[in-house]
C-alpha atoms as a PDB file:
ATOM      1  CA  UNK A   1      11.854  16.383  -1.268  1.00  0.00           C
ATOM      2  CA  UNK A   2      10.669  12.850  -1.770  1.00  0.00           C
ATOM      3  CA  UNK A   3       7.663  12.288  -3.425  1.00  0.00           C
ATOM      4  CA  UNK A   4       5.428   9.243  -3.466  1.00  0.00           C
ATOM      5  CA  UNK A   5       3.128   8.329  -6.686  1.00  0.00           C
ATOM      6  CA  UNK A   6       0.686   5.480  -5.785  1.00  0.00           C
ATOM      7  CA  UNK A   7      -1.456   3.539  -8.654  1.00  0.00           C
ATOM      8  CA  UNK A   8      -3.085   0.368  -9.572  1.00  0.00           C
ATOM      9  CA  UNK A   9      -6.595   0.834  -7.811  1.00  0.00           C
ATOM     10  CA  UNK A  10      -9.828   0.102  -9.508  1.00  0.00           C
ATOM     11  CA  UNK A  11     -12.701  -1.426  -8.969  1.00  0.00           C
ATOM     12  CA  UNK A  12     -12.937  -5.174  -8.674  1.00  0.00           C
ATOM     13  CA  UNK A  13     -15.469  -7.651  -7.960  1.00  0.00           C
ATOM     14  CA  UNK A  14     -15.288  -9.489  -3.725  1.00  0.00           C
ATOM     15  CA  UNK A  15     -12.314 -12.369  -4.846  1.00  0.00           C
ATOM     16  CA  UNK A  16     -10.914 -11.004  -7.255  1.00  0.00           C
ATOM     17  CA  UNK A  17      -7.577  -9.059  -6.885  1.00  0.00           C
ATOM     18  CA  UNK A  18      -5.715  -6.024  -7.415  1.00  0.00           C
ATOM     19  CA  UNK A  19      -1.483  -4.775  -7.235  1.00  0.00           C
ATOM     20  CA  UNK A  20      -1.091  -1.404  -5.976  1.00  0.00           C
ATOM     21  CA  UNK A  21       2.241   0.433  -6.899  1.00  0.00           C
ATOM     22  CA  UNK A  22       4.214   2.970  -4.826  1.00  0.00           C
ATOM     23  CA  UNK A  23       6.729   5.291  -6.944  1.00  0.00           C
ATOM     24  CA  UNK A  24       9.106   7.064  -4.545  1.00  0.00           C
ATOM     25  CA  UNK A  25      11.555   9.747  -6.505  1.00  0.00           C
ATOM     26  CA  UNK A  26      14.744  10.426  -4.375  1.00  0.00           C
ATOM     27  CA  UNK A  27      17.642   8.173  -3.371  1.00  0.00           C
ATOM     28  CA  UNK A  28      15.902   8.015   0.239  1.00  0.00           C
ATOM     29  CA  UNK A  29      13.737   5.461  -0.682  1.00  0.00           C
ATOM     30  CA  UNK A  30      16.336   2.071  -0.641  1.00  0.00           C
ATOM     31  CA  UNK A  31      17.141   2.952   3.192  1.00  0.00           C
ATOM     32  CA  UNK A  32      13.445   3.517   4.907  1.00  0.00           C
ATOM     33  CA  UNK A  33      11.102   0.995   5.733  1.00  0.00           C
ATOM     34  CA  UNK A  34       7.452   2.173   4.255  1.00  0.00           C
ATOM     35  CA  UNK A  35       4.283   1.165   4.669  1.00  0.00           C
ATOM     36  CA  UNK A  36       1.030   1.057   3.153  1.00  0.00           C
ATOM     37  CA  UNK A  37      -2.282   2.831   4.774  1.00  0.00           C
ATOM     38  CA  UNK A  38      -6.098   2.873   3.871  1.00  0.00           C
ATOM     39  CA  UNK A  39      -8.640   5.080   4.487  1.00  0.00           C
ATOM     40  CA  UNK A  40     -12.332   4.279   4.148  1.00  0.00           C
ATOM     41  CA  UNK A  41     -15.297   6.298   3.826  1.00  0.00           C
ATOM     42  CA  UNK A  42     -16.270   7.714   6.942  1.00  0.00           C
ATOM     43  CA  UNK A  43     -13.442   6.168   8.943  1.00  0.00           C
ATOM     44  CA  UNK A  44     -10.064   7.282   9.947  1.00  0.00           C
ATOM     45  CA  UNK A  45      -6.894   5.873   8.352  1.00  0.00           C
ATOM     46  CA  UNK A  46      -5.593   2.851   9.283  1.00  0.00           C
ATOM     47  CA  UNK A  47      -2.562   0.798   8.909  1.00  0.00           C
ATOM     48  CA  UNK A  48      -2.084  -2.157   6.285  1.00  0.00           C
ATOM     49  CA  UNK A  49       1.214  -3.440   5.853  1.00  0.00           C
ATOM     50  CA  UNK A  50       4.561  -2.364   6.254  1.00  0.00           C
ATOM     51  CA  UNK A  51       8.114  -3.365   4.784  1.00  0.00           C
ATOM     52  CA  UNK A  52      11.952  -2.976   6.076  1.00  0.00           C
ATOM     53  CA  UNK A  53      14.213  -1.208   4.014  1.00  0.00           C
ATOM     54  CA  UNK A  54      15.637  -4.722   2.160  1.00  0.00           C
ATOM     55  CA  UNK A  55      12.458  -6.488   1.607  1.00  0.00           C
ATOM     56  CA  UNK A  56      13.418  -8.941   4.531  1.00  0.00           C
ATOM     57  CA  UNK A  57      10.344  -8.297   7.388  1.00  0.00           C
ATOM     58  CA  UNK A  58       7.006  -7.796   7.495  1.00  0.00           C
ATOM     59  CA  UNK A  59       3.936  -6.817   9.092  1.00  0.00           C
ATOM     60  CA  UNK A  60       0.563  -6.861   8.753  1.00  0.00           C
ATOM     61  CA  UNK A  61      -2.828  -5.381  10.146  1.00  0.00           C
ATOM     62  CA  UNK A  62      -4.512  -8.652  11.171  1.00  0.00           C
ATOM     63  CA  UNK A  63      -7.505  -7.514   8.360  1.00  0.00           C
ATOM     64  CA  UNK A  64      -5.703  -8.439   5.587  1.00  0.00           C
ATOM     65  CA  UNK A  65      -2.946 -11.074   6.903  1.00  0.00           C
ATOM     66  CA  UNK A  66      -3.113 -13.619   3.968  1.00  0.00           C
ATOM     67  CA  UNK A  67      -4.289 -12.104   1.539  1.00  0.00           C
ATOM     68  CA  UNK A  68      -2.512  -9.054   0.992  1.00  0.00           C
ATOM     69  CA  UNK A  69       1.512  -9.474   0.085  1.00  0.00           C
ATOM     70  CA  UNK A  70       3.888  -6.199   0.676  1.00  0.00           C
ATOM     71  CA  UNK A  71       7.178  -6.162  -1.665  1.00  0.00           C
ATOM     72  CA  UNK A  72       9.577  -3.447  -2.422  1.00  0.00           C
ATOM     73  CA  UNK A  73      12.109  -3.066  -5.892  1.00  0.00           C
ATOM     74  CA  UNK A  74      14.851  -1.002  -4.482  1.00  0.00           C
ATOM     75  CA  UNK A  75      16.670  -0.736  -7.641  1.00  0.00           C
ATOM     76  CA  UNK A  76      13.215   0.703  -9.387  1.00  0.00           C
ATOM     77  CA  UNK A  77      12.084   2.760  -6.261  1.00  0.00           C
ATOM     78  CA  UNK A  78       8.884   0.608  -6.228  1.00  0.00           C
ATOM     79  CA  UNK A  79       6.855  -0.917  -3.758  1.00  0.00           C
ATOM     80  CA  UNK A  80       3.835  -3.059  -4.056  1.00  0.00           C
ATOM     81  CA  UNK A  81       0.693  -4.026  -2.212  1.00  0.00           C
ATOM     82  CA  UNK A  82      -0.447  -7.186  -3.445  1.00  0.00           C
ATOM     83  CA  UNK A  83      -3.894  -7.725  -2.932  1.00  0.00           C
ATOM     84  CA  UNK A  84      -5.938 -11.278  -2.803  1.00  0.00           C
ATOM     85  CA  UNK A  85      -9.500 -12.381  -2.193  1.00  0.00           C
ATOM     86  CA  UNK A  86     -10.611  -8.936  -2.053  1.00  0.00           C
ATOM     87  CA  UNK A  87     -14.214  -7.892   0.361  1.00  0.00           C
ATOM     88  CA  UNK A  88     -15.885  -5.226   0.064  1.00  0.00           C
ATOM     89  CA  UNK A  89     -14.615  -4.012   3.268  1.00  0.00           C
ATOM     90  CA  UNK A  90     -11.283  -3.592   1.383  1.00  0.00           C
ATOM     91  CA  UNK A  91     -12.859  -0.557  -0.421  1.00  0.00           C
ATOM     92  CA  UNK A  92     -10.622   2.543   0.488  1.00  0.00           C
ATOM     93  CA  UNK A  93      -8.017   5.184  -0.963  1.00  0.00           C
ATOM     94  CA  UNK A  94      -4.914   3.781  -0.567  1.00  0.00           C
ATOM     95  CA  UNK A  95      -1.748   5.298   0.810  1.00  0.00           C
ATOM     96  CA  UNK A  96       1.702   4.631   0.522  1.00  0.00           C
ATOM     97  CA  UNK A  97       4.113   6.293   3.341  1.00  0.00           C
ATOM     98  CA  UNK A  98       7.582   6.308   4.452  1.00  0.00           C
ATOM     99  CA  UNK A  99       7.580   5.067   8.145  1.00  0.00           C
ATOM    100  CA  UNK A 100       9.129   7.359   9.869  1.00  0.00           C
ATOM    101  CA  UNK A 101       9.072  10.999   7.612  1.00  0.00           C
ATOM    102  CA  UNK A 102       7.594  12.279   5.099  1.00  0.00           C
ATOM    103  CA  UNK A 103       3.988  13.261   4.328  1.00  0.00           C
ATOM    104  CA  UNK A 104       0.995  11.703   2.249  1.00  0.00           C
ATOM    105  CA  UNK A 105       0.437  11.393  -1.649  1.00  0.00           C
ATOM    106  CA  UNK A 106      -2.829  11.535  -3.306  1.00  0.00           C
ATOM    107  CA  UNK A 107      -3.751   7.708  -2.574  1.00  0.00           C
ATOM    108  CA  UNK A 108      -5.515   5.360  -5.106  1.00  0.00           C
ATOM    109  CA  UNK A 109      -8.804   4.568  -4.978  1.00  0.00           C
ATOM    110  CA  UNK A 110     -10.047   0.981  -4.662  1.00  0.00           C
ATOM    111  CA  UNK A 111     -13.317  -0.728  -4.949  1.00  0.00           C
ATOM    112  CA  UNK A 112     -14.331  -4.072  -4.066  1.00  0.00           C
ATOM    113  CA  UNK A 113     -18.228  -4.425  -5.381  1.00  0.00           C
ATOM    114  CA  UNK A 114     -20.259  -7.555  -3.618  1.00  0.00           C
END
């Protein structure tokens, strides 16, 4: 079975910026697009980016179109959530899925302090 390791959350002052990693084990993880969610406190997840299986397309929840940047390292069954000119409305645990299967990891935690 899969399994996806997220990390890089912190907490970081409103404009400042964090990368968030995605570990996938497996040999599943160059042929599945994957995405990135967020859950806040008190609110129900919600979708952030997501990234085809080469790297080539992708989308964004209008919330964080230009500042955050999606990537993937097939060959190091990676994927990162760059994240820019962070608000405090950014704050959330942090979730890293495969698209269409699999289940959730533990997320990572970030803070963005006003």
């Amino acid at each position: 079975q899969v399994q996806l390791v997220e990390s890089g959350g912190g907490l970081v002052q409103a404009g400042g910026s964090l990368r968030l990693s995605c570990a996938a084990s497996g040999r599943t993880f160059s042929f599945n697009a994957m995405g990135w969610f967020r859950q806040a406190p008190g609110k129900e997840r919600e979708f952030v980016a997501a990234i085809d299986y080469s790297g080539g397309k992708h989308d964004y929840a209008d919330s964080v179109k230009g500042r955050f940047t999606i990537s993937r390292d097939n060959p190091k069954n990676t994927m990162y959530l760059q994240m820019n000119s962070l608000k405090p409305e950014d704050t959330a645990v942090y979730y890293c899925k495969f698209i269409s299967f699999g289940s959730w990891g533990q997320g990572t935690h970030v803070t963005v302090s006003s």
